[in-house]
Protein backbone atom coordinates (compact mmCIF):
# COMPACT_ATOMS: atom_id res chain seq x y z
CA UNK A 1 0.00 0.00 0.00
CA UNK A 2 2.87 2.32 0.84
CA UNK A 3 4.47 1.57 -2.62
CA UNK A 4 1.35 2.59 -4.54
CA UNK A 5 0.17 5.45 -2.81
CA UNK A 6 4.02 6.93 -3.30
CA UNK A 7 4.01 5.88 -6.99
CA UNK A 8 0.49 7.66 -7.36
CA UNK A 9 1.56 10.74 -5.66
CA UNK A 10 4.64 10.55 -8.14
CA UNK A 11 2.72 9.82 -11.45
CA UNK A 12 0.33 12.87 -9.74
CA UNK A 13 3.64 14.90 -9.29
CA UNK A 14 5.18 14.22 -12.42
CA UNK A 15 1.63 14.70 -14.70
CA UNK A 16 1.22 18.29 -12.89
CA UNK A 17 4.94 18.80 -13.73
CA UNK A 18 4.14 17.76 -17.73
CA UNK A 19 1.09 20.44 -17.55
CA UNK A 20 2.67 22.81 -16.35
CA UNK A 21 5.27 22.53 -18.72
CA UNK A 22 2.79 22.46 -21.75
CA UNK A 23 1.29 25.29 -20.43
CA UNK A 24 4.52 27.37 -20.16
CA UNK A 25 5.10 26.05 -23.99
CA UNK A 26 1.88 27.68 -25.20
CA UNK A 27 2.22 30.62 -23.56
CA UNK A 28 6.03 31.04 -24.76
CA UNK A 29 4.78 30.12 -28.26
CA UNK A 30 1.93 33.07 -28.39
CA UNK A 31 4.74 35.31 -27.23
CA UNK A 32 7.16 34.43 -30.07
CA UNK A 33 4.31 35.01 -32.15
CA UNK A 34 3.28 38.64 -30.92
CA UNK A 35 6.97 39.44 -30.89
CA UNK A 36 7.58 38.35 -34.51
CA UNK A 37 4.63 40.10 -35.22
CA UNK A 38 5.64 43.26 -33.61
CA UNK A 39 9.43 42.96 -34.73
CA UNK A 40 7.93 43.20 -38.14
CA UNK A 41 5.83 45.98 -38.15
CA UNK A 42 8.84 47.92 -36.58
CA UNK A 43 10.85 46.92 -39.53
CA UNK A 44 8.31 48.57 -41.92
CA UNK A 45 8.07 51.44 -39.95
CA UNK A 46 11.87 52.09 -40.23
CA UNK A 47 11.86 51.52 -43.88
CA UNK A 48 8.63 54.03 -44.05
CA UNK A 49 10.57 56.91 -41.83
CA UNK A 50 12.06 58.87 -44.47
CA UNK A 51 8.68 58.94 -46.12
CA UNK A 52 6.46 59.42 -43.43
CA UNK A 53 8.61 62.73 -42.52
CA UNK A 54 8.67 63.82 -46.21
CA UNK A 55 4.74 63.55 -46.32
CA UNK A 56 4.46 65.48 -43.08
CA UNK A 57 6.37 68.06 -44.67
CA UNK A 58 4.66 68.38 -47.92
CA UNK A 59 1.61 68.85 -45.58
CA UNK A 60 3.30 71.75 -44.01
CA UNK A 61 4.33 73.61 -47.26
CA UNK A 62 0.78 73.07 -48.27
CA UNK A 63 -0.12 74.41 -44.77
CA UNK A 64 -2.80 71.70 -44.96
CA UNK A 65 -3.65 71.39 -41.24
CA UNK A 66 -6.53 69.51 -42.25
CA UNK A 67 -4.59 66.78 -44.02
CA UNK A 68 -1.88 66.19 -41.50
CA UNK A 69 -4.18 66.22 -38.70
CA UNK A 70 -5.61 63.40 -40.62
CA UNK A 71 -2.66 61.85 -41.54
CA UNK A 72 -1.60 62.12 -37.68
CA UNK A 73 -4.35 60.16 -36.85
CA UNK A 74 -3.58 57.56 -39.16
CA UNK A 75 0.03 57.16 -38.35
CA UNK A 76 -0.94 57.51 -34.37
CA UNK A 77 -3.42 54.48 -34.58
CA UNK A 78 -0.30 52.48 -35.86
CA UNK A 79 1.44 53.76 -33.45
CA UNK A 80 -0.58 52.42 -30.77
CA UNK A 81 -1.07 48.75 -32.75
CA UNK A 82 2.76 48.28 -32.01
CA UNK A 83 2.18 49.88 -28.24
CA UNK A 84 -0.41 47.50 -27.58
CA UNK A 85 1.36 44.44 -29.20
CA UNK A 86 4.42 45.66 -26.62
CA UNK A 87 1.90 45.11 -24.00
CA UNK A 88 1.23 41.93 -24.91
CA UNK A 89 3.33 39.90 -22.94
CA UNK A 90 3.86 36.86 -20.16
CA UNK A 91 5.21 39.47 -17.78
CA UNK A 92 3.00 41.92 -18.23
CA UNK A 93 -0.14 39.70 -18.23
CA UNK A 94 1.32 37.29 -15.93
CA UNK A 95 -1.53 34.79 -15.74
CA UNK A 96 -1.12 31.92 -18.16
CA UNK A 97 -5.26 31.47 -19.25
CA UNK A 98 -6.28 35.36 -19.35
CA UNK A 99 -2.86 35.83 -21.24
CA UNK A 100 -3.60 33.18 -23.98
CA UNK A 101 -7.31 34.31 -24.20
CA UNK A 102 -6.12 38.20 -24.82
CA UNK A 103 -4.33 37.08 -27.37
CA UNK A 104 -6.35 34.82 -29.13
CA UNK A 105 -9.24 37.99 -29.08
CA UNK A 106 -6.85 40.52 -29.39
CA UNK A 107 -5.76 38.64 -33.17
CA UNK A 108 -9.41 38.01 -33.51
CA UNK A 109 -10.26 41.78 -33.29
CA UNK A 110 -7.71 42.50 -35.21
CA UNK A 111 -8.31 40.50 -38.33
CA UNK A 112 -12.09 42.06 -38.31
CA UNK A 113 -9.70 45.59 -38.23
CA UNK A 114 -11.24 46.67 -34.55
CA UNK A 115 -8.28 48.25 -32.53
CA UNK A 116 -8.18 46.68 -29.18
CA UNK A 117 -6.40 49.46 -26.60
CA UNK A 118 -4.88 47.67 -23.64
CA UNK A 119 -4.21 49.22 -19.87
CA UNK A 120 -2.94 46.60 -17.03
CA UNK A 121 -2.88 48.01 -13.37
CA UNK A 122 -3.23 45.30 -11.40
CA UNK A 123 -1.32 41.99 -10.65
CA UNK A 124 -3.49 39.74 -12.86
CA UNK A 125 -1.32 36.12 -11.28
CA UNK A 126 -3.48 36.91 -8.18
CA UNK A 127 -7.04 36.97 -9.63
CA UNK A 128 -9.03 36.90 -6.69
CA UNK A 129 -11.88 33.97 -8.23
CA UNK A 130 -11.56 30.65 -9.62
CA UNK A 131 -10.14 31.49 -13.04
CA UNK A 132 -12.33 28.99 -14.93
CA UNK A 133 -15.27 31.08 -14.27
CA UNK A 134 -12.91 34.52 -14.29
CA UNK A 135 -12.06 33.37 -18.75
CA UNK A 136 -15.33 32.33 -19.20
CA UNK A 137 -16.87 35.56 -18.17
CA UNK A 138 -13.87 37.26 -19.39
CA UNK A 139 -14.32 35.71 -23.14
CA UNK A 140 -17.99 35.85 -23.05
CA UNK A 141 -17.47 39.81 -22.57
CA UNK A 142 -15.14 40.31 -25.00
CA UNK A 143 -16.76 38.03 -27.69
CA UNK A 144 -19.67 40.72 -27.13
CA UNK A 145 -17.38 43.84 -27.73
CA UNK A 146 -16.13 42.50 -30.80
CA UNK A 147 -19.32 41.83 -32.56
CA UNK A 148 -20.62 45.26 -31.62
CA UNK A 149 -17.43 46.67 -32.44
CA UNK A 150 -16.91 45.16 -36.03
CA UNK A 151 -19.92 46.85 -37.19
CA UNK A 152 -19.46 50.50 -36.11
CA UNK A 153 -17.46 52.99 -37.98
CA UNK A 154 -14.79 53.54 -34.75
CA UNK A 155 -14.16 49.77 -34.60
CA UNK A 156 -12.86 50.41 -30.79
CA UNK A 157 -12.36 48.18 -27.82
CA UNK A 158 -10.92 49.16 -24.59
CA UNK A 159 -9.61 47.08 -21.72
CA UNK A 160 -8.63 47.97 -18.62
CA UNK A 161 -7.56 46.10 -15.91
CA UNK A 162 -6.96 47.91 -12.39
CA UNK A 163 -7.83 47.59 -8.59
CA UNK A 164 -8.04 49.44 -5.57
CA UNK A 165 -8.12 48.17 -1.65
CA UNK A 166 -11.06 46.40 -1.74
CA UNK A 167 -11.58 45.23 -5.20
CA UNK A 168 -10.15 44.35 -8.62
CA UNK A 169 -11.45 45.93 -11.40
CA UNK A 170 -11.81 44.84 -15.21
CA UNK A 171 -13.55 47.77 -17.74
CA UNK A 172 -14.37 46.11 -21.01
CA UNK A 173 -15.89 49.12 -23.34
CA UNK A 174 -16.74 49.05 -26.86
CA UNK A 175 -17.88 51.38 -29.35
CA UNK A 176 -21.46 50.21 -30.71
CA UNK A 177 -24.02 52.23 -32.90
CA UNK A 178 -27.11 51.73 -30.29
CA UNK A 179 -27.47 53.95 -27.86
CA UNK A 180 -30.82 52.28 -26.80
CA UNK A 181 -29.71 48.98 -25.86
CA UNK A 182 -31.32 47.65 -22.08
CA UNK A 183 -28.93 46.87 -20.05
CA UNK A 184 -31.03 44.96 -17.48
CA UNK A 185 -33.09 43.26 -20.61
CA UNK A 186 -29.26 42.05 -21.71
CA UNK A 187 -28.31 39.66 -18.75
CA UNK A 188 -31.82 37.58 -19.45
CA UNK A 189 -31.38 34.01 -20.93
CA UNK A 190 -31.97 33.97 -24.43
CA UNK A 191 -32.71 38.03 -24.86
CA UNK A 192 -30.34 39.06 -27.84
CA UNK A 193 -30.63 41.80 -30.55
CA UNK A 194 -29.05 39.23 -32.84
CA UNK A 195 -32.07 37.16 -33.21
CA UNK A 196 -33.08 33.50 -32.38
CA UNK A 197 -29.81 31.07 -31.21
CA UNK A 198 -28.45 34.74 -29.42
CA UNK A 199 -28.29 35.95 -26.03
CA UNK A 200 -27.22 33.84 -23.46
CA UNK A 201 -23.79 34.83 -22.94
CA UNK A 202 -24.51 37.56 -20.53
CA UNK A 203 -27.14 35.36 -18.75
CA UNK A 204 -24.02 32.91 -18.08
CA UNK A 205 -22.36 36.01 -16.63
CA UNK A 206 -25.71 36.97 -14.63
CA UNK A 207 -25.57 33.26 -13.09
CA UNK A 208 -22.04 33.15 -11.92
CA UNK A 209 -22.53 36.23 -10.54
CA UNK A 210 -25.30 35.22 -8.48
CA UNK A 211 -23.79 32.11 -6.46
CA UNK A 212 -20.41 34.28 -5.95
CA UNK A 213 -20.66 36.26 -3.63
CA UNK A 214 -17.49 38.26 -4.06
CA UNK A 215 -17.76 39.37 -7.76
CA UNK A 216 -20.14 42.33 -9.06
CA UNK A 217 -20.86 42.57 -12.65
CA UNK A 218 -22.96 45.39 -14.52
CA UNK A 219 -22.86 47.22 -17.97
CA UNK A 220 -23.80 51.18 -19.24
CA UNK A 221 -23.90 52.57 -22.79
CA UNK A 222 -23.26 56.30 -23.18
CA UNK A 223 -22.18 57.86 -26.36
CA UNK A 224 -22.19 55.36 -28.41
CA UNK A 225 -19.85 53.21 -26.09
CA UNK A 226 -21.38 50.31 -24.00
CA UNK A 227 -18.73 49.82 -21.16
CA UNK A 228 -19.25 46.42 -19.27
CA UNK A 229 -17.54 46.34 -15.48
CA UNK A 230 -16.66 43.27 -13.77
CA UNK A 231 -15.69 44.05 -9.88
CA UNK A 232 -14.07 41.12 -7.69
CA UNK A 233 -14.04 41.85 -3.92
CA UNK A 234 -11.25 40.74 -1.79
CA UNK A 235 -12.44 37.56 0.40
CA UNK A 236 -12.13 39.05 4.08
């Protein structure tokens, strides 16, 4: 009996080990791929300097304020893809699961040509719930910002994650083109603006909410922006 229970506690040992080890793996190959990625459009940018500066010059000969501010605004966006892909890192987003979900919906949003802004405040290795529910609510709220986002002319999703004393914070907000939407009406099962086979995403959200007692979530739309808030209390 001895001999088996310290062979199970080794197979246990060493299959925890191998996971753990995968899981590094992934993680390590999502970052080679945002750093290739990044490396890249650096590269291009270099090789686009001397134009970029002669362009911003002809704009100032032409004293075209319009057009440069325009052209600002273009080069600034690209600007912050590359700042955001910086941000996108193991260290930075030191939790293995919310790290590989950002990723995978931060690509997602990008291929559909929504810019996803990123702020990270908080420590995110000590999420203060069990982080199976934490990424499903997590991915359930951002699947939501990028189908509102894709069709509006902003295309715009920001994330921030923060925390104070008594609480963690995550701010999901998205631009949308309804300024109308009921945000009690949302977090009922099967309610969607989508149509039949919609809307029960945010009723998932509205149930693990309710048997955790420690974690607050609500939503607002203002402006054409529908911000959803997820608050986690600190367990006394």
């Amino acid at each position: 009996l001895l001999l088996y229970f310290f062979i199970s506690m080794y197979s246990i040992l060493r299959t925890n080990k191998l996971e753990q080890t995968t899981q590094d793996l992934e993680t390590q190959k999502i970052y080679n791929k945002t750093l290739s990625i990044l490396h890249d459009n650096i590269r291009c940018f270099k090789h686009d300097f001397n134009n970029i500066v002669q362009v911003i010059g002809g704009y100032i000969e032409l004293n075209d304020m319009e057009g440069l501010n325009k052209y600002y605004q273009s080069l600034l966006k690209e600007c912050k893809l590359n700042n955001n892909l910086n941000l996108l890192n193991p260290e930075t987003i030191n939790n293995p699961s919310i790290y590989s979900l950002l990723n995978n919906k931060y690509y997602q949003a990008s291929e559909l040509g929504i810019t996803m802004n990123l702020e990270i405040f908080t420590d995110l290795s000590n999420i203060n719930f069990n982080i199976y529910e934490f990424t499903r609510i997590l991915g359930i709220l951002l699947d939501n910002a990028i189908e509102a986002a894709k069709d509006t002319d902003e295309k715009l999703i920001e994330i921030i994650f923060k925390s104070d004393s008594k609480k963690q914070i995550f701010i999901i907000e998205n631009s949308c083109n309804d300024n109308n939407i009921s945000t009690t009406k949302i977090f009922e099962k099967g309610y969607s603006t989508k149509g039949a086979g919609h809307g029960f995403g945010l009723s998932i959200v509205k149930d693990i909410s309710k048997y955790n007692h420690n974690i607050e979530s609500f939503s607002d739309v203002d402006n054409n922006k529908f911000k959803q808030t997820v608050l986690i209390y600190y367990k006394k």
